[in-house]
PDB file of N, CA and C in Angstrom:
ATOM      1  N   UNK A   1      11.571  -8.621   3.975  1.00  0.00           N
ATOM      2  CA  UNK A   1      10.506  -9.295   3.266  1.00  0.00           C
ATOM      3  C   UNK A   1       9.753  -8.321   2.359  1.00  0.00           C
ATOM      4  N   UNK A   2       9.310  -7.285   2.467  1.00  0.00           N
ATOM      5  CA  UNK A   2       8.832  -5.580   2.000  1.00  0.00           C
ATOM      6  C   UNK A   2       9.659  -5.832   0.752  1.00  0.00           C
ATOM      7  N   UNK A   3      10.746  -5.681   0.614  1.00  0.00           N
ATOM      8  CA  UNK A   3      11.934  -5.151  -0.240  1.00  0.00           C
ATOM      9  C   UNK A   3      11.839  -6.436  -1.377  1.00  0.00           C
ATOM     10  N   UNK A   4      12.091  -7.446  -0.748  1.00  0.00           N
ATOM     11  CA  UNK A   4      11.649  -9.225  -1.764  1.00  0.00           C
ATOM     12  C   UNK A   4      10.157  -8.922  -2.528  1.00  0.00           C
ATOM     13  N   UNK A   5       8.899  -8.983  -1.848  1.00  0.00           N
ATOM     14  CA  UNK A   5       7.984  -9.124  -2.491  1.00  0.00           C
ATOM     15  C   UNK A   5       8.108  -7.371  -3.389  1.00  0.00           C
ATOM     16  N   UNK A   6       8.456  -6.613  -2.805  1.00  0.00           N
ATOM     17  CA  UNK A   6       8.365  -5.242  -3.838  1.00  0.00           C
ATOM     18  C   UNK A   6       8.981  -5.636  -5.642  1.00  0.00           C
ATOM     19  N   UNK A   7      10.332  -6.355  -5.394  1.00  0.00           N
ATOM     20  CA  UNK A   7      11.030  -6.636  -6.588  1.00  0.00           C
ATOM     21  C   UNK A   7      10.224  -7.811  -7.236  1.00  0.00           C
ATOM     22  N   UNK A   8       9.113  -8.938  -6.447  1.00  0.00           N
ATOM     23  CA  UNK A   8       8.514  -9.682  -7.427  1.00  0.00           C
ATOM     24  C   UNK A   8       7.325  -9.100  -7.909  1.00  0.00           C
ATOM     25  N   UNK A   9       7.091  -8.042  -7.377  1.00  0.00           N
ATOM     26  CA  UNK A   9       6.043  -7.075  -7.893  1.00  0.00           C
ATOM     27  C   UNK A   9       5.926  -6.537  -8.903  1.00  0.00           C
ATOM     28  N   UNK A  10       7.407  -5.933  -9.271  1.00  0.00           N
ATOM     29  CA  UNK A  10       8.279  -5.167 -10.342  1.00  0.00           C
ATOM     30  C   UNK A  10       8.276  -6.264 -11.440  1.00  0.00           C
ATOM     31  N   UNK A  11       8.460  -7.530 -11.257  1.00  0.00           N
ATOM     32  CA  UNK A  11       9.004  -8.555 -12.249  1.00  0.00           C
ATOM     33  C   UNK A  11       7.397  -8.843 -12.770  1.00  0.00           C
ATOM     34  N   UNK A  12       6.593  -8.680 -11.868  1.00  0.00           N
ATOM     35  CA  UNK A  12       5.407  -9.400 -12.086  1.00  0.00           C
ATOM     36  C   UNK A  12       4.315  -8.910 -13.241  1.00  0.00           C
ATOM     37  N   UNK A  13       4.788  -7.194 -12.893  1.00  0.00           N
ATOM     38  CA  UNK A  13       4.051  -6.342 -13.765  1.00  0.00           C
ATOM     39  C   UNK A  13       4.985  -5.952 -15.309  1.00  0.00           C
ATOM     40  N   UNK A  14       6.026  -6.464 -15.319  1.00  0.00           N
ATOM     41  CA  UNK A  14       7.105  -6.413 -16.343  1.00  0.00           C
ATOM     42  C   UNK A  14       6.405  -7.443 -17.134  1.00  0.00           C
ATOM     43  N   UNK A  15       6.117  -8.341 -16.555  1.00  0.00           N
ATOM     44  CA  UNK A  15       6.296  -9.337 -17.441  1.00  0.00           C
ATOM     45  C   UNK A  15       4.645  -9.314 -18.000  1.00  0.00           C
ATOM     46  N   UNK A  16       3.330  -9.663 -16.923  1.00  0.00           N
ATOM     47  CA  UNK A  16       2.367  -8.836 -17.327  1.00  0.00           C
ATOM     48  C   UNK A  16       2.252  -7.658 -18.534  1.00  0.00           C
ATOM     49  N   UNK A  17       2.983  -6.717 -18.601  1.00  0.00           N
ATOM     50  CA  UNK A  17       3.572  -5.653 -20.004  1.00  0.00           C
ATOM     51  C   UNK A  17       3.373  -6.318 -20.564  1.00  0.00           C
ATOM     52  N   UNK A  18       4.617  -7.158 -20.752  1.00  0.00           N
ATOM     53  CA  UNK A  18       5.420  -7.934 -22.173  1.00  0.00           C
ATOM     54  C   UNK A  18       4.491  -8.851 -22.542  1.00  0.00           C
ATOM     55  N   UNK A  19       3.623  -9.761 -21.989  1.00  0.00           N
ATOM     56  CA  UNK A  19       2.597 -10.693 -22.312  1.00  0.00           C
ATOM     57  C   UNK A  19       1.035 -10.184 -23.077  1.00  0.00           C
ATOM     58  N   UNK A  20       1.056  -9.070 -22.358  1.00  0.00           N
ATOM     59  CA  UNK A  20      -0.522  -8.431 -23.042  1.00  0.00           C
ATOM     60  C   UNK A  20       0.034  -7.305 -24.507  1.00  0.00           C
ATOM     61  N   UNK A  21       1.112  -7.496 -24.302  1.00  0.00           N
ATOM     62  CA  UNK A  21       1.767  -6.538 -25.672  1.00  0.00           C
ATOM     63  C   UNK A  21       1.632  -7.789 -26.953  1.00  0.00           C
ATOM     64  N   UNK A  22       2.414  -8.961 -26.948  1.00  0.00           N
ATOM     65  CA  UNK A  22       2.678  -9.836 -27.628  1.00  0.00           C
ATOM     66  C   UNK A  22       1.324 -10.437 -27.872  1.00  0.00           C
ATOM     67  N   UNK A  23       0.492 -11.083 -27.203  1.00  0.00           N
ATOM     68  CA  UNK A  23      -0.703 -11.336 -27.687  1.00  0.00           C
ATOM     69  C   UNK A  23      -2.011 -10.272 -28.802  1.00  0.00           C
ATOM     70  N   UNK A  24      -1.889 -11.254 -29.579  1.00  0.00           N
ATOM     71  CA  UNK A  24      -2.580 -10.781 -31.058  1.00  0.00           C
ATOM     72  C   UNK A  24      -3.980 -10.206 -30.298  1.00  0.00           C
ATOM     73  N   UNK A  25      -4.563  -9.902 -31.195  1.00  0.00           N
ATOM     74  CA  UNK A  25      -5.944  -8.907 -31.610  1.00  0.00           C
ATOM     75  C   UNK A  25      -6.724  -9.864 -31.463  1.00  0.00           C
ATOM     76  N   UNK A  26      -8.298 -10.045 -31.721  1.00  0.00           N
ATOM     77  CA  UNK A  26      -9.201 -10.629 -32.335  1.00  0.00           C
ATOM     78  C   UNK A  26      -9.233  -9.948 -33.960  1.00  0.00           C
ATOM     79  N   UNK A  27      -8.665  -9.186 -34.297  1.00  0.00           N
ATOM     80  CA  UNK A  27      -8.548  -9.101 -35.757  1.00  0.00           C
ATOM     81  C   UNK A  27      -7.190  -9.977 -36.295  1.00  0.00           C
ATOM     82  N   UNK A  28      -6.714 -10.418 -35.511  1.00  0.00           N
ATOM     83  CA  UNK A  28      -5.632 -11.239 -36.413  1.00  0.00           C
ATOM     84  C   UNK A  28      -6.154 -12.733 -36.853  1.00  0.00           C
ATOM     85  N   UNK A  29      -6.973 -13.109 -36.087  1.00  0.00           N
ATOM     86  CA  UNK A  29      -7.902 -14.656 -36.166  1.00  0.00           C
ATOM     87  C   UNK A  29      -8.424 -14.781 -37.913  1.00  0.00           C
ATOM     88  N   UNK A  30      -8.943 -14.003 -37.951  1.00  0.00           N
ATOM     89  CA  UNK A  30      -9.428 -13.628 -39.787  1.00  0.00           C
ATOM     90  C   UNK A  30      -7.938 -13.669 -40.546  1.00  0.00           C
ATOM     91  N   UNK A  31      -6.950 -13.327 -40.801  1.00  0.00           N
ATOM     92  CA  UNK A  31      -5.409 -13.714 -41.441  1.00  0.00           C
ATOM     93  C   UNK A  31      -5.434 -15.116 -41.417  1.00  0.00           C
ATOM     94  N   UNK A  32      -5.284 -15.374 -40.064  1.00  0.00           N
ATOM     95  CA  UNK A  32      -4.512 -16.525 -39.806  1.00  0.00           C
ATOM     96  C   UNK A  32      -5.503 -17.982 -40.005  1.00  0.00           C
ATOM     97  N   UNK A  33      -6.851 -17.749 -40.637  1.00  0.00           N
ATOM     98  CA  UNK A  33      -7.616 -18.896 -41.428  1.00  0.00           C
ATOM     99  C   UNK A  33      -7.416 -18.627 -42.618  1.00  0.00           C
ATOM    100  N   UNK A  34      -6.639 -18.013 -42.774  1.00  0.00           N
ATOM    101  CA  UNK A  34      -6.721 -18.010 -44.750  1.00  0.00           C
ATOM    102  C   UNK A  34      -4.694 -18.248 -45.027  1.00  0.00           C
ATOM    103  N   UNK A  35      -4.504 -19.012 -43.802  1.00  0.00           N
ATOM    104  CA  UNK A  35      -3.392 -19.452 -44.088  1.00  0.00           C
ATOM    105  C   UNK A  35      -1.999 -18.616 -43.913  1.00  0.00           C
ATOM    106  N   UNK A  36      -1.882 -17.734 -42.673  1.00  0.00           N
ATOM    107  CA  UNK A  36      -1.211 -16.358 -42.849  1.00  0.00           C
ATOM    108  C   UNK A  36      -0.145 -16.980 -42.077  1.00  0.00           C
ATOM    109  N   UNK A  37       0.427 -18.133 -41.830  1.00  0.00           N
ATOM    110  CA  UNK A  37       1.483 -19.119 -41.449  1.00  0.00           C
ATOM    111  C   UNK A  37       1.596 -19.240 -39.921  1.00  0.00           C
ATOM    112  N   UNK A  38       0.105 -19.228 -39.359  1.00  0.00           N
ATOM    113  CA  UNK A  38       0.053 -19.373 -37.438  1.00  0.00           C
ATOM    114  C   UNK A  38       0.085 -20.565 -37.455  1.00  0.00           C
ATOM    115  N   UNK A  39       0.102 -21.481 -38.344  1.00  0.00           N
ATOM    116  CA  UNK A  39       0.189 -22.695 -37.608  1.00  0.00           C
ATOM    117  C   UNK A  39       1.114 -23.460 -37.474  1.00  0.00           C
ATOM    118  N   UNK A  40       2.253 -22.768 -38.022  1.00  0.00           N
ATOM    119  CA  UNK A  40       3.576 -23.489 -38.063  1.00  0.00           C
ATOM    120  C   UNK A  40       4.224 -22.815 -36.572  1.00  0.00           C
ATOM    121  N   UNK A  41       3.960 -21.794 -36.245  1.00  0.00           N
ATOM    122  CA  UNK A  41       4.339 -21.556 -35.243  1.00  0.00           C
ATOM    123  C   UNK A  41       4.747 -22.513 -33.817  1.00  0.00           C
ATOM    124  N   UNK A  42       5.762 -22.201 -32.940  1.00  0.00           N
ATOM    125  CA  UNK A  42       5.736 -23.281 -31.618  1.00  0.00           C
ATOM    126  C   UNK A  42       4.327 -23.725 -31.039  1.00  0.00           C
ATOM    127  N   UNK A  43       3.395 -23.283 -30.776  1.00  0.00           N
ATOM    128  CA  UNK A  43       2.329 -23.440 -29.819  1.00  0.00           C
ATOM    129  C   UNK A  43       1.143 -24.153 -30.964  1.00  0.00           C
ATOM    130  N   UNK A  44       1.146 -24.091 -32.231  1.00  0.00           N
ATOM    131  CA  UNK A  44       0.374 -24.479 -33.013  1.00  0.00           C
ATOM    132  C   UNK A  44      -0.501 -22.977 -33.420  1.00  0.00           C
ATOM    133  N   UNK A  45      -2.002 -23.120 -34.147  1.00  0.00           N
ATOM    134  CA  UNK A  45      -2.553 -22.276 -34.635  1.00  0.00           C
ATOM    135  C   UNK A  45      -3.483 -21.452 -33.058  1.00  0.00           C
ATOM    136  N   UNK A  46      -3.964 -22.707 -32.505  1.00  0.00           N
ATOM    137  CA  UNK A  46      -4.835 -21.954 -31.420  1.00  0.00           C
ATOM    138  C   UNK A  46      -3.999 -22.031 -30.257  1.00  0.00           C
ATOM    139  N   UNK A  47      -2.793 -22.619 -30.057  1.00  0.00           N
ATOM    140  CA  UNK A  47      -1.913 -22.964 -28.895  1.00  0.00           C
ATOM    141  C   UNK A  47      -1.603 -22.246 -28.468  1.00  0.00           C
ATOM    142  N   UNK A  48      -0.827 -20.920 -29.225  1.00  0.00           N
ATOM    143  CA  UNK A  48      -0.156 -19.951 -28.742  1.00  0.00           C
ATOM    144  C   UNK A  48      -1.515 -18.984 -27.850  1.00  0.00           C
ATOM    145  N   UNK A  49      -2.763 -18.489 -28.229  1.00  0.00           N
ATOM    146  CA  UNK A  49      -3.789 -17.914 -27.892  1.00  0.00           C
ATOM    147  C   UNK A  49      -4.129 -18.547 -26.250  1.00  0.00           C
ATOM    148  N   UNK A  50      -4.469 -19.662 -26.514  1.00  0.00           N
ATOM    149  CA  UNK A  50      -4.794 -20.507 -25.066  1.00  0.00           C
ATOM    150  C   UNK A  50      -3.493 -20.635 -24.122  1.00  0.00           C
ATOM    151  N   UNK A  51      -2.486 -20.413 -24.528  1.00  0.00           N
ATOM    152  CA  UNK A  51      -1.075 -20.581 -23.606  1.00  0.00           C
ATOM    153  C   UNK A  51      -0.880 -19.163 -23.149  1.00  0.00           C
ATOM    154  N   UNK A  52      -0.996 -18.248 -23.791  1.00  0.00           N
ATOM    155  CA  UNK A  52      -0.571 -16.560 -23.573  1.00  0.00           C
ATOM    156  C   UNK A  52      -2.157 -16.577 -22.684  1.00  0.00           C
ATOM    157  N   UNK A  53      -3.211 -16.436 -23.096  1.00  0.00           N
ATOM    158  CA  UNK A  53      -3.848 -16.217 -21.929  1.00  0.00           C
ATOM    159  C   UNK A  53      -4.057 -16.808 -21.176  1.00  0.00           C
ATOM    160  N   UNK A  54      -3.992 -17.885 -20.565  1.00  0.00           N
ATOM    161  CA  UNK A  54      -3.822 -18.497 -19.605  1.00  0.00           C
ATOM    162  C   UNK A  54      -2.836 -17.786 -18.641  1.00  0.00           C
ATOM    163  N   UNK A  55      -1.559 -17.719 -19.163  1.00  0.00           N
ATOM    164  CA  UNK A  55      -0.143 -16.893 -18.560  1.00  0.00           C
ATOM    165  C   UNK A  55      -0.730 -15.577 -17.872  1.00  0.00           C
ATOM    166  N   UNK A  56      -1.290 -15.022 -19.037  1.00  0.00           N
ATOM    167  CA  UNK A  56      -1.578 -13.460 -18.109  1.00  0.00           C
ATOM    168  C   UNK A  56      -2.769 -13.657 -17.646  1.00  0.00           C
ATOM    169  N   UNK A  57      -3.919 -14.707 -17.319  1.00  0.00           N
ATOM    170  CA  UNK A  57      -4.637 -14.687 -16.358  1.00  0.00           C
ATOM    171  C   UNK A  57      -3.797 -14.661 -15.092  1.00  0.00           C
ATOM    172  N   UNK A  58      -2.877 -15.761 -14.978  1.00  0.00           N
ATOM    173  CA  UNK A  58      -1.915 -16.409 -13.716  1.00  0.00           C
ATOM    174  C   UNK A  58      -1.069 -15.057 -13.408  1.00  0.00           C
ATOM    175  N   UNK A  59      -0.329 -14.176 -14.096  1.00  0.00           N
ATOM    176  CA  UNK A  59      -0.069 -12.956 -13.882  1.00  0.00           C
ATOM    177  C   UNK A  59      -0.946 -12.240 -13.114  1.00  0.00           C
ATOM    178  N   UNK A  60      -1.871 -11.703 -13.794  1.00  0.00           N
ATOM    179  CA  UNK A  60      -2.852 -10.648 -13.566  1.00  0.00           C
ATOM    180  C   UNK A  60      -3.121 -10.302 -12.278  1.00  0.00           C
ATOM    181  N   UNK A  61      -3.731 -12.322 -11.759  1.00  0.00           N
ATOM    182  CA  UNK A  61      -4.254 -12.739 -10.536  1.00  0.00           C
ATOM    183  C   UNK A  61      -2.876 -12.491  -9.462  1.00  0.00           C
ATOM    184  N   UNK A  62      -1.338 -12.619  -9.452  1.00  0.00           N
ATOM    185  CA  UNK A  62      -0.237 -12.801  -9.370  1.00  0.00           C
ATOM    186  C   UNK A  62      -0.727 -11.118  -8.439  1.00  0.00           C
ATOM    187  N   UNK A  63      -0.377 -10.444  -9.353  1.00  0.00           N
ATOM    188  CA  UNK A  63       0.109  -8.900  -9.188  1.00  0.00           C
ATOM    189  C   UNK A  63      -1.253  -8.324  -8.475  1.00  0.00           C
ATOM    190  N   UNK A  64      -2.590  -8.777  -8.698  1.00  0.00           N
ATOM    191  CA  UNK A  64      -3.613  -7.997  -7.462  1.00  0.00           C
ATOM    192  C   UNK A  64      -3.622  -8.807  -6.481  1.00  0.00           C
ATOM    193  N   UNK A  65      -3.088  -9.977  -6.268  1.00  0.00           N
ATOM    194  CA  UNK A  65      -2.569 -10.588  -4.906  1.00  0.00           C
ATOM    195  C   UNK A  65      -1.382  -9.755  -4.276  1.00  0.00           C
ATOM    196  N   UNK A  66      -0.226  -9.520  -5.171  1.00  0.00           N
ATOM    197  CA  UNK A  66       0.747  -8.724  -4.424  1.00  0.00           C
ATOM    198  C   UNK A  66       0.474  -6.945  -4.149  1.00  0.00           C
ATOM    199  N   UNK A  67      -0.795  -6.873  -4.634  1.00  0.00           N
ATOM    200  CA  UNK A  67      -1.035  -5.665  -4.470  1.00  0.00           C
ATOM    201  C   UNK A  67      -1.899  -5.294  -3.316  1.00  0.00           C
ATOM    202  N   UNK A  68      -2.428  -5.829  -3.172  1.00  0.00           N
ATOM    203  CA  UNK A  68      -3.310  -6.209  -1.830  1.00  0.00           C
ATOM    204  C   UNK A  68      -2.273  -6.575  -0.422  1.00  0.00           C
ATOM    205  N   UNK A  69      -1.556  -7.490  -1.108  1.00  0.00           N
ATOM    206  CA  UNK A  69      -0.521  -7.564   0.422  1.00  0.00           C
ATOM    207  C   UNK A  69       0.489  -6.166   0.589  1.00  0.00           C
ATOM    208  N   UNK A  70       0.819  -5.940  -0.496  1.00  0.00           N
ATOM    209  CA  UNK A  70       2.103  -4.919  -0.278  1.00  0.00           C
ATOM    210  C   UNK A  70       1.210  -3.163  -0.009  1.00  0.00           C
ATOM    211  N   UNK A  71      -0.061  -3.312  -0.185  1.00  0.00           N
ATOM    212  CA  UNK A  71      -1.151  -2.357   0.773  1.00  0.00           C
ATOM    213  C   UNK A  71      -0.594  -2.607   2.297  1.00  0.00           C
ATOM    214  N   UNK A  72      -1.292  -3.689   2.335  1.00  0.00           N
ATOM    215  CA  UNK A  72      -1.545  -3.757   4.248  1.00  0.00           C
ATOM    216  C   UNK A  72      -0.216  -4.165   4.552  1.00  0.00           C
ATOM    217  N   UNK A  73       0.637  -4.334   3.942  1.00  0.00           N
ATOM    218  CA  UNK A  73       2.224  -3.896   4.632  1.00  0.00           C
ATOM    219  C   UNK A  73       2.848  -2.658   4.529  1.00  0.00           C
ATOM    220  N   UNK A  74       2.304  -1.873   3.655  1.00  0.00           N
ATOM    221  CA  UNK A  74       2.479  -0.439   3.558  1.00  0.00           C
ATOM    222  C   UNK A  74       1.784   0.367   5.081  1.00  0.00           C
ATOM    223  N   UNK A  75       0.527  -0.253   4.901  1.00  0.00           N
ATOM    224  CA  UNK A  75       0.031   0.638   5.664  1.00  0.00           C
ATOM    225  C   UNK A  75      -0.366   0.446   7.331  1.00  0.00           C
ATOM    226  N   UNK A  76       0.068  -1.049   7.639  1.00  0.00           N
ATOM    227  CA  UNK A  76       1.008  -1.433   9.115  1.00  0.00           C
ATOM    228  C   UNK A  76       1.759  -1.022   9.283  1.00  0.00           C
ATOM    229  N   UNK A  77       2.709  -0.133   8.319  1.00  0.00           N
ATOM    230  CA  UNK A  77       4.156   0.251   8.784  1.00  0.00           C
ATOM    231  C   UNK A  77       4.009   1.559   8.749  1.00  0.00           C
ATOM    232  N   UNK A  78       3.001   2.443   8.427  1.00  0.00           N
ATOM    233  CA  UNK A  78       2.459   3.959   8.367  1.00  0.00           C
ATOM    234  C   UNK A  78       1.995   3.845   9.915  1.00  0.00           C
ATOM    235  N   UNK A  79       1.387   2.988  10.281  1.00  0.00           N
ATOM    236  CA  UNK A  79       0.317   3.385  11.950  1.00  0.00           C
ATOM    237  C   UNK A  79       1.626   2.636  12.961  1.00  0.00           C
ATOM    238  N   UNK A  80       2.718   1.903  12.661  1.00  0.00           N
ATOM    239  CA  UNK A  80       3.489   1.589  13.495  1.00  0.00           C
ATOM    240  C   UNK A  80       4.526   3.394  13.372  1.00  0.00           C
ATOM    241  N   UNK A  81       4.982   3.460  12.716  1.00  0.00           N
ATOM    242  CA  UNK A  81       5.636   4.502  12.489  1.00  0.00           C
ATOM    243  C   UNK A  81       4.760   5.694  13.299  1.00  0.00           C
ATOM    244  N   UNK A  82       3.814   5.870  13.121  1.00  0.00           N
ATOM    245  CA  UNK A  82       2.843   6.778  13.597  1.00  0.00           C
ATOM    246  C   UNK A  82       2.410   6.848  15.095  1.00  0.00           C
ATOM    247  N   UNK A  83       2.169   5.684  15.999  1.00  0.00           N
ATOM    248  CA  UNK A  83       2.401   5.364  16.855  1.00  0.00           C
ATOM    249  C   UNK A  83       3.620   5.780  17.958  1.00  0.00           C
ATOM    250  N   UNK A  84       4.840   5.584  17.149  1.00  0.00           N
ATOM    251  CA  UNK A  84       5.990   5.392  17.459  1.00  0.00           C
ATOM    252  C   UNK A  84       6.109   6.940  17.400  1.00  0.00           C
ATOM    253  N   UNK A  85       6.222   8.062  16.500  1.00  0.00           N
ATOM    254  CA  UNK A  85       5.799   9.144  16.912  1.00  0.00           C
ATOM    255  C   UNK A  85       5.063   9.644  17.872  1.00  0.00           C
ATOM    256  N   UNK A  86       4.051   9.153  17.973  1.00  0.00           N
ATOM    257  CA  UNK A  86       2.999   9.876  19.433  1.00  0.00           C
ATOM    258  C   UNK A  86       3.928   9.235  20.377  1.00  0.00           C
ATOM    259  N   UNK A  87       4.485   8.331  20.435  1.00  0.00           N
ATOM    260  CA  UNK A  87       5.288   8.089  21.687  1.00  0.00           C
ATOM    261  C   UNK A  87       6.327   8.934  22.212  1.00  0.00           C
ATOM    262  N   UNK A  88       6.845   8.969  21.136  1.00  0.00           N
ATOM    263  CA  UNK A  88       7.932  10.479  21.175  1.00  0.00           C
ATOM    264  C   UNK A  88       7.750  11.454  21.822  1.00  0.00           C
ATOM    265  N   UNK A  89       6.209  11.940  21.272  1.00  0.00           N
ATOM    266  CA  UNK A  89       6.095  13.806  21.263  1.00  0.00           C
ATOM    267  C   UNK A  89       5.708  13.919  22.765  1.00  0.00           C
ATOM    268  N   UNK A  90       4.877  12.878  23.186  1.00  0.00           N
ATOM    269  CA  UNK A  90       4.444  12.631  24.193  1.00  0.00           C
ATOM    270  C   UNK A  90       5.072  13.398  25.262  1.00  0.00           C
ATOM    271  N   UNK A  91       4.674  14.621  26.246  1.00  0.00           N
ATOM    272  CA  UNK A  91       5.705  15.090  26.992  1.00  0.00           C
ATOM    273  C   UNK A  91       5.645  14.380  28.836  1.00  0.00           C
ATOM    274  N   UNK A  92       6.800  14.309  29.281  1.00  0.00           N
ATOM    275  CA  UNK A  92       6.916  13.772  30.373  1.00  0.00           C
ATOM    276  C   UNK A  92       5.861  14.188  31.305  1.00  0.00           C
ATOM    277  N   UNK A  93       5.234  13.221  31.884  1.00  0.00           N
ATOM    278  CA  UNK A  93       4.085  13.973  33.610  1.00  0.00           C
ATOM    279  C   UNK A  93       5.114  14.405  34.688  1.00  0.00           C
ATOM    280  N   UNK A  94       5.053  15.220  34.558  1.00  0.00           N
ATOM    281  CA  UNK A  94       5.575  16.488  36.087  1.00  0.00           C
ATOM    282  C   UNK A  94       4.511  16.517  36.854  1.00  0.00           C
ATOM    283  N   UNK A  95       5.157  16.677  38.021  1.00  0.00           N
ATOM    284  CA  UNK A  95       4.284  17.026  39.001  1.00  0.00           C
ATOM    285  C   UNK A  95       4.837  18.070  40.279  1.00  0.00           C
ATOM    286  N   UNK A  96       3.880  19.161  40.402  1.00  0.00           N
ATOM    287  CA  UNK A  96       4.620  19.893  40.671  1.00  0.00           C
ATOM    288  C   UNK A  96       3.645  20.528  42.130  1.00  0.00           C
ATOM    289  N   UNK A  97       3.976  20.227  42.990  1.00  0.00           N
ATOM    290  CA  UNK A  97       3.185  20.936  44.480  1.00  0.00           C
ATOM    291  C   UNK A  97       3.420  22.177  44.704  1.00  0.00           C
ATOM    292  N   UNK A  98       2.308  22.673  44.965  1.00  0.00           N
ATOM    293  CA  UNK A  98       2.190  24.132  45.267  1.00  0.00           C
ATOM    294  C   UNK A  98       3.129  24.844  46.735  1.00  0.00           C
ATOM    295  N   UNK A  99       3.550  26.114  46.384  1.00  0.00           N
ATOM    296  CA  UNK A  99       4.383  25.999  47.925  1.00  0.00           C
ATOM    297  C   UNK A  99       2.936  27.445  48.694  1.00  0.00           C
ATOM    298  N   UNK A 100       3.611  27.161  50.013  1.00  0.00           N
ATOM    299  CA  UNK A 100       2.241  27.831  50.442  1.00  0.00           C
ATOM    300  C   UNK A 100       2.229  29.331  50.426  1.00  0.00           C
ATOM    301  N   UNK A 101       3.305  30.044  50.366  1.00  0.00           N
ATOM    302  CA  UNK A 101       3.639  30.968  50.502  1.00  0.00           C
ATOM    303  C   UNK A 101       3.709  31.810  48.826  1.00  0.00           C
ATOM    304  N   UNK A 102       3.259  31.322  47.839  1.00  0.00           N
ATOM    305  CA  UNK A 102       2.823  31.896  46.558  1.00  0.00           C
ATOM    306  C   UNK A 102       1.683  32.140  46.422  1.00  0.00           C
ATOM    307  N   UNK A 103       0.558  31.470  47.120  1.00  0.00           N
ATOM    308  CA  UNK A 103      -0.851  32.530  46.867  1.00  0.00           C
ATOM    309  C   UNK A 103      -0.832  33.183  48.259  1.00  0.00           C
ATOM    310  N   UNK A 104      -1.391  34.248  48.154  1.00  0.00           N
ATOM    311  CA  UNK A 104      -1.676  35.034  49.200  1.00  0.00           C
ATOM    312  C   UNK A 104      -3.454  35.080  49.795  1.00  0.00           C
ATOM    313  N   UNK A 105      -3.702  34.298  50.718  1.00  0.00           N
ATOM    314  CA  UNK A 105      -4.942  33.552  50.938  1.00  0.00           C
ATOM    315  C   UNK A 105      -5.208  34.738  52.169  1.00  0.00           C
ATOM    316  N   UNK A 106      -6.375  35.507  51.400  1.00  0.00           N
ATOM    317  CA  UNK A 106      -7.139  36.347  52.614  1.00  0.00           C
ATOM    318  C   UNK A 106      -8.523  35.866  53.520  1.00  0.00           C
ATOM    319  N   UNK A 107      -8.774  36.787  54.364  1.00  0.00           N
ATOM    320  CA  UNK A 107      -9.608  35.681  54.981  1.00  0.00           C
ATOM    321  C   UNK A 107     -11.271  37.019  54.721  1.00  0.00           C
ATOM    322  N   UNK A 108     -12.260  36.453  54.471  1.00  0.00           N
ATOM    323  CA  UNK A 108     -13.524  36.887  54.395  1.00  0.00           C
ATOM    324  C   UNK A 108     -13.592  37.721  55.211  1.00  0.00           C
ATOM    325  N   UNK A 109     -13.501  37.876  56.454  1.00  0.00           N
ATOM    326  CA  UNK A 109     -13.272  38.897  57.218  1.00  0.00           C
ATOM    327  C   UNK A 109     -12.468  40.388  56.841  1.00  0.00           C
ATOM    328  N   UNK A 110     -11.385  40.403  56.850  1.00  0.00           N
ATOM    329  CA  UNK A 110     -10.505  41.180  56.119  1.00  0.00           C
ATOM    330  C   UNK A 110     -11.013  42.255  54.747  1.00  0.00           C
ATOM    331  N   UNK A 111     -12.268  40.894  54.152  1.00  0.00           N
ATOM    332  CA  UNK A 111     -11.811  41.871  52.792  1.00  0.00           C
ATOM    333  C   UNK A 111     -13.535  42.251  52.938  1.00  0.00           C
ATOM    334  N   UNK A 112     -14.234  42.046  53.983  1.00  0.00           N
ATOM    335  CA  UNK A 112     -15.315  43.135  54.316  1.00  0.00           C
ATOM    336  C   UNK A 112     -14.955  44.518  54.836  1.00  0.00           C
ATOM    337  N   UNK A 113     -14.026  44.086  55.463  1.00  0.00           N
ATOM    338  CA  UNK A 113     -13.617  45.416  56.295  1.00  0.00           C
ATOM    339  C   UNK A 113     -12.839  46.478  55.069  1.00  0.00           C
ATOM    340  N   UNK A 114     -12.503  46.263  53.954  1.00  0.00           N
ATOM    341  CA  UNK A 114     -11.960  46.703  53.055  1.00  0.00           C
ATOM    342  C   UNK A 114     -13.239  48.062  52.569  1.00  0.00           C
ATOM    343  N   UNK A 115     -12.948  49.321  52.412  1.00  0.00           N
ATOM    344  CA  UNK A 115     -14.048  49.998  51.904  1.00  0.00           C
ATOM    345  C   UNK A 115     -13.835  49.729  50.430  1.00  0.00           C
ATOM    346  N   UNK A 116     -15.088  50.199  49.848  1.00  0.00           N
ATOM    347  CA  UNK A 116     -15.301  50.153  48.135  1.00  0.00           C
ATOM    348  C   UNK A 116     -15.398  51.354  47.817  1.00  0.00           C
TER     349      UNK A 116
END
């Protein structure tokens, strides 16, 4: 699912590009009342303006929706991964009883009688 929404991500911001490239200026509006041939165009004179932005509003909104999700799927899969490490490193509990005959336990007595 990661890998799907990543590639409509890719398409989303491609196309986003190509839409805010192609849409005119506010300096082209001044031409195109003195007859600079926008109105023969497919969309009409103001059609094409109101259709292209509209599009890359629906884009725009598109791609900080998928950007927001493909965050917190990024970064669920950083603290699962991470997790999954501390589980790893984690070293086994041993337990290990003392035997009696490794400390050498004197008795208070003994170590008065000891001179200094």
């Amino acid at each position: 699912m990661y890998e799907i929404l990543l590639v409509v991500y890719l398409v989303v911001a491609l196309a986003l590009v190509g839409m805010v490239l192609i849409q005119q200026g506010k300096g082209a509006d001044m031409g195109s009342s003195f007859g600079a041939g926008a109105s023969g165009t497919v969309f009409g004179s103001s059609g094409a303006g109101n259709f292209m932005t509209k599009t890359t509003t629906i884009l725009a909104t598109i791609f900080f929706v998928l950007s927001i999700v493909l965050g917190n799927l990024t970064a669920n899969q950083i603290k699962k991964s991470d997790e999954w490490e501390n589980l790893e490193a984690a070293p086994a509990v041993e337990t290990v009883t003392p035997a009696d005959s490794d400390v050498p336990v004197t008795s208070t007595k003994e170590q008065s009688d000891v001179p200094n």
